[in-house]
Protein backbone atom coordinates (compact mmCIF):
# COMPACT_ATOMS: atom_id res chain seq x y z
CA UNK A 1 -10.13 -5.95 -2.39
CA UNK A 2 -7.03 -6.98 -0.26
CA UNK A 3 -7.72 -9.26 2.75
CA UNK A 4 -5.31 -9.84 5.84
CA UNK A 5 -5.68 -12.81 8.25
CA UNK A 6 -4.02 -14.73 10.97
CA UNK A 7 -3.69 -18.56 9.87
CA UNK A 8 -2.04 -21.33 12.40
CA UNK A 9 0.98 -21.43 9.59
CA UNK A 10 1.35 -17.83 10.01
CA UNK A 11 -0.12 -14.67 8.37
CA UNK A 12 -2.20 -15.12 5.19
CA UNK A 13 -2.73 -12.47 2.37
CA UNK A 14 -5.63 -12.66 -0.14
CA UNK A 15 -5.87 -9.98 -2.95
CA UNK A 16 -9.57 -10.66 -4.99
CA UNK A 17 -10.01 -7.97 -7.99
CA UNK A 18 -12.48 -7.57 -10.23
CA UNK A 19 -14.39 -4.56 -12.45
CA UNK A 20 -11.35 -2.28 -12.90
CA UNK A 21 -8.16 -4.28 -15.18
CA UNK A 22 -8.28 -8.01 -15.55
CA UNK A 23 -9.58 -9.89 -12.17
CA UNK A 24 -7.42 -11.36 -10.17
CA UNK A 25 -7.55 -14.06 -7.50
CA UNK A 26 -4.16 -14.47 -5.13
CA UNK A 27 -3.39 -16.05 -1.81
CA UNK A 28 -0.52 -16.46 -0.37
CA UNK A 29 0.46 -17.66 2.92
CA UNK A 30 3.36 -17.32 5.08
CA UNK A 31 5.36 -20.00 6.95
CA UNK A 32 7.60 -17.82 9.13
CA UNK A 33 9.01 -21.09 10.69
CA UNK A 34 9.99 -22.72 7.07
CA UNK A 35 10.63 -19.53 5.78
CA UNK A 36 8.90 -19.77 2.71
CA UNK A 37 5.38 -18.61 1.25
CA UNK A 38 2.78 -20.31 -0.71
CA UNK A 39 1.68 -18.60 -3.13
CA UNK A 40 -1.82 -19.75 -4.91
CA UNK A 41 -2.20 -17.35 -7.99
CA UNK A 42 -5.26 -17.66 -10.41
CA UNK A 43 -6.02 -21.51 -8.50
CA UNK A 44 -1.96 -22.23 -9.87
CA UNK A 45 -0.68 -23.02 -6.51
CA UNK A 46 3.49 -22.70 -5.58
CA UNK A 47 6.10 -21.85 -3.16
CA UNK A 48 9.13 -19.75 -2.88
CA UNK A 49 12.01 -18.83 -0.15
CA UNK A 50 10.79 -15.74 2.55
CA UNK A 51 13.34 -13.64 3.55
CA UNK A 52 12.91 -12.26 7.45
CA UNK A 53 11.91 -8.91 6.14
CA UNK A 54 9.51 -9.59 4.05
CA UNK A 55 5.85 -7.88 3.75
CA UNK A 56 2.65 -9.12 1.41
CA UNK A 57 1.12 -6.15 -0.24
CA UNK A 58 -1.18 -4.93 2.20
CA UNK A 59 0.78 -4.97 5.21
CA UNK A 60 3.77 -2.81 3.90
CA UNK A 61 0.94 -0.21 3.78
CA UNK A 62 -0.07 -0.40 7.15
CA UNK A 63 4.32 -0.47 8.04
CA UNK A 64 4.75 2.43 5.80
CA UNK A 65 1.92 4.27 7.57
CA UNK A 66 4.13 3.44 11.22
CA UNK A 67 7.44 4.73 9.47
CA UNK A 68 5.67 7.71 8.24
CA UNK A 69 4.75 8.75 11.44
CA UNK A 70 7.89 8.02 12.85
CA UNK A 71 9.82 9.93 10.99
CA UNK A 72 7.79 13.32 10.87
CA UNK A 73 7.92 12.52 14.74
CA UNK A 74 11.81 13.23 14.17
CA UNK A 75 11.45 15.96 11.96
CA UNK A 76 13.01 14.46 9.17
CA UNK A 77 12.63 16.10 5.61
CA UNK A 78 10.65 14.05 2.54
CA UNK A 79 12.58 10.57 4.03
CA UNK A 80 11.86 7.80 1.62
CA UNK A 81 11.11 3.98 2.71
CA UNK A 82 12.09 0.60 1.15
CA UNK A 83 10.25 -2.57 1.89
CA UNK A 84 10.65 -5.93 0.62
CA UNK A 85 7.30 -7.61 -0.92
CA UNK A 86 6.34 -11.11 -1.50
CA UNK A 87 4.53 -10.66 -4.94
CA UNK A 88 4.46 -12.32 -8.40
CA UNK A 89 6.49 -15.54 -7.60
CA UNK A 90 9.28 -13.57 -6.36
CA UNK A 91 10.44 -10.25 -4.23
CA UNK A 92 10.30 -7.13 -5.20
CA UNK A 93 11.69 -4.45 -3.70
CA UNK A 94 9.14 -1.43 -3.40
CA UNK A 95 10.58 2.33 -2.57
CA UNK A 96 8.54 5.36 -1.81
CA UNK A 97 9.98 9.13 -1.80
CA UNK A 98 7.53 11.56 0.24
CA UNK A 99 7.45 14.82 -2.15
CA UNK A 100 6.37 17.18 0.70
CA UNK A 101 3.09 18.37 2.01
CA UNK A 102 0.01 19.58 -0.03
CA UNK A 103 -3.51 20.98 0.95
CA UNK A 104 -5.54 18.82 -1.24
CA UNK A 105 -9.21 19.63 -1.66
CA UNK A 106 -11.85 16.27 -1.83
CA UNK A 107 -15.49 15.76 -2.06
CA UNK A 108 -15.57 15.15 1.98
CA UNK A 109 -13.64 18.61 2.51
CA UNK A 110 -10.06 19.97 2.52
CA UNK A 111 -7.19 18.23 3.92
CA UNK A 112 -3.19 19.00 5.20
CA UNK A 113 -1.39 15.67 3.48
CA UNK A 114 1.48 14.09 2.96
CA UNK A 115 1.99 13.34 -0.67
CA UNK A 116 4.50 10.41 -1.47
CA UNK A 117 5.12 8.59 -4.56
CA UNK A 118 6.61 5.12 -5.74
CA UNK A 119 9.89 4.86 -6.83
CA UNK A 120 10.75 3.27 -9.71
CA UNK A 121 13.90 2.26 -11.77
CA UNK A 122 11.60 3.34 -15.13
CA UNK A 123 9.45 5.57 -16.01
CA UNK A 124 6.62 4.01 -17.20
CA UNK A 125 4.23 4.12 -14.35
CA UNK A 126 3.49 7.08 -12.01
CA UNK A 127 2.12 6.32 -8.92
CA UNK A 128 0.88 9.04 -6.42
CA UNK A 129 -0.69 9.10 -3.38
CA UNK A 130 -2.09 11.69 -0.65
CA UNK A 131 -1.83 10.78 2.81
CA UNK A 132 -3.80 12.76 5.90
CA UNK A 133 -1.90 12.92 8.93
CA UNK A 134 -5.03 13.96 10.64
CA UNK A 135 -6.62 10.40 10.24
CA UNK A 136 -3.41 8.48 10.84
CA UNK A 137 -2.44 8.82 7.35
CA UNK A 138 -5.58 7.47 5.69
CA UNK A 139 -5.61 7.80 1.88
CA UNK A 140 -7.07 10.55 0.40
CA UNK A 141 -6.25 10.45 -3.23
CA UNK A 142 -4.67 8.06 -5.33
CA UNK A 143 -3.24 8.43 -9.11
CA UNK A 144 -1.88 6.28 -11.26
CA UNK A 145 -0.79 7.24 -14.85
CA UNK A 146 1.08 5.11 -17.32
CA UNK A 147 1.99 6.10 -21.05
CA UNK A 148 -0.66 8.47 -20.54
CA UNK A 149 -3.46 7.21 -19.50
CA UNK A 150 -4.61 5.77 -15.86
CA UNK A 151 -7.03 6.34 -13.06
CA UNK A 152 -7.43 8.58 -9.58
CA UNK A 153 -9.30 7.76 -6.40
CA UNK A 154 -10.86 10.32 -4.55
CA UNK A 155 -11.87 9.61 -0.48
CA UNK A 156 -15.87 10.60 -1.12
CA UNK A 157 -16.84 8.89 2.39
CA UNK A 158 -15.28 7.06 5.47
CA UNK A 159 -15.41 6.80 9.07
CA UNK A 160 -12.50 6.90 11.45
CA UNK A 161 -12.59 6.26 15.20
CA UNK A 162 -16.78 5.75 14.84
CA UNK A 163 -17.02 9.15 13.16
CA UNK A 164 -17.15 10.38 9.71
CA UNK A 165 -14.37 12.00 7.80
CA UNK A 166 -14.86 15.47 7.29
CA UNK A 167 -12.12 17.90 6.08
CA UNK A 168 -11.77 21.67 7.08
């Protein structure tokens, strides 16, 4: 589960996982005026310098989701995005490449989405994702495959706006 929240320091990101890969405990807050981030990983607690730019892992989804829209807005072709994240002691510099538009069918109906992947400078991890437009981009499938083997996410329920997501 990712967690975003407003501290006095600045913004605070908290990443808990547990049941699917090793768990995980991080939290890392942001000192926008010091320009750095503290990063507490697995109770091992450090800091390192915070470019202007910079995102935590959760809110260069919600950015992405913005730039998305703003460039179908413009009409622009499969654009592809590049954030900078604070993650693993250091940052990292993420890239997605939207691969066009599919009609993807779920078990809460059929959608129109935008499917995008992550860029990568190997090819040892695939990571896919469907986006719906519809429901400002909400995910609608994930997959991730590496050397073979990996895991998909289907959307099987959700509410958006106080109503439930239903596909044609």
């Amino acid at each position: 589960m990712q967690i975003a929240t407003i501290t006095k320091l600045g913004k605070e990101y908290q990443y808990h996982r547990g049941g699917i890969g090793k768990n995980r405990d991080a939290v890392l807050t942001f000192d926008w005026q010091e320009g750095e981030v503290l990063n507490n990983v697995q109770s091992k607690p450090w800091k390192m310098d915070l470019p202007a730019e910079a995102l935590d892992k959760l809110l260069y989804q919600l950015q992405m989701k913005r730039d998305l829209a703003d460039a179908l807005a413009r009409g622009e072709q499969n654009p592809t995005f590049n954030y900078q994240i604070a993650d693993g002691g250091r940052i990292k510099d993420y890239e997605f490449a939207v691969l066009g538009e599919e009609v993807l069918d779920t078990p809460v109906g059929k959608f129109n989405t935008i499917k995008a992947e992550r860029v990568r400078d190997h090819d040892r991890r695939s990571t896919i994702f469907w986006l719906a437009p519809e429901y400002n981009f909400l995910l609608v499938r994930f997959q991730q495959l590496e050397k073979g083997k990996g895991f998909e996410l289907f959307l099987t329920e959700a509410v958006y706006d106080g109503e439930p997501v239903r596909g044609d």
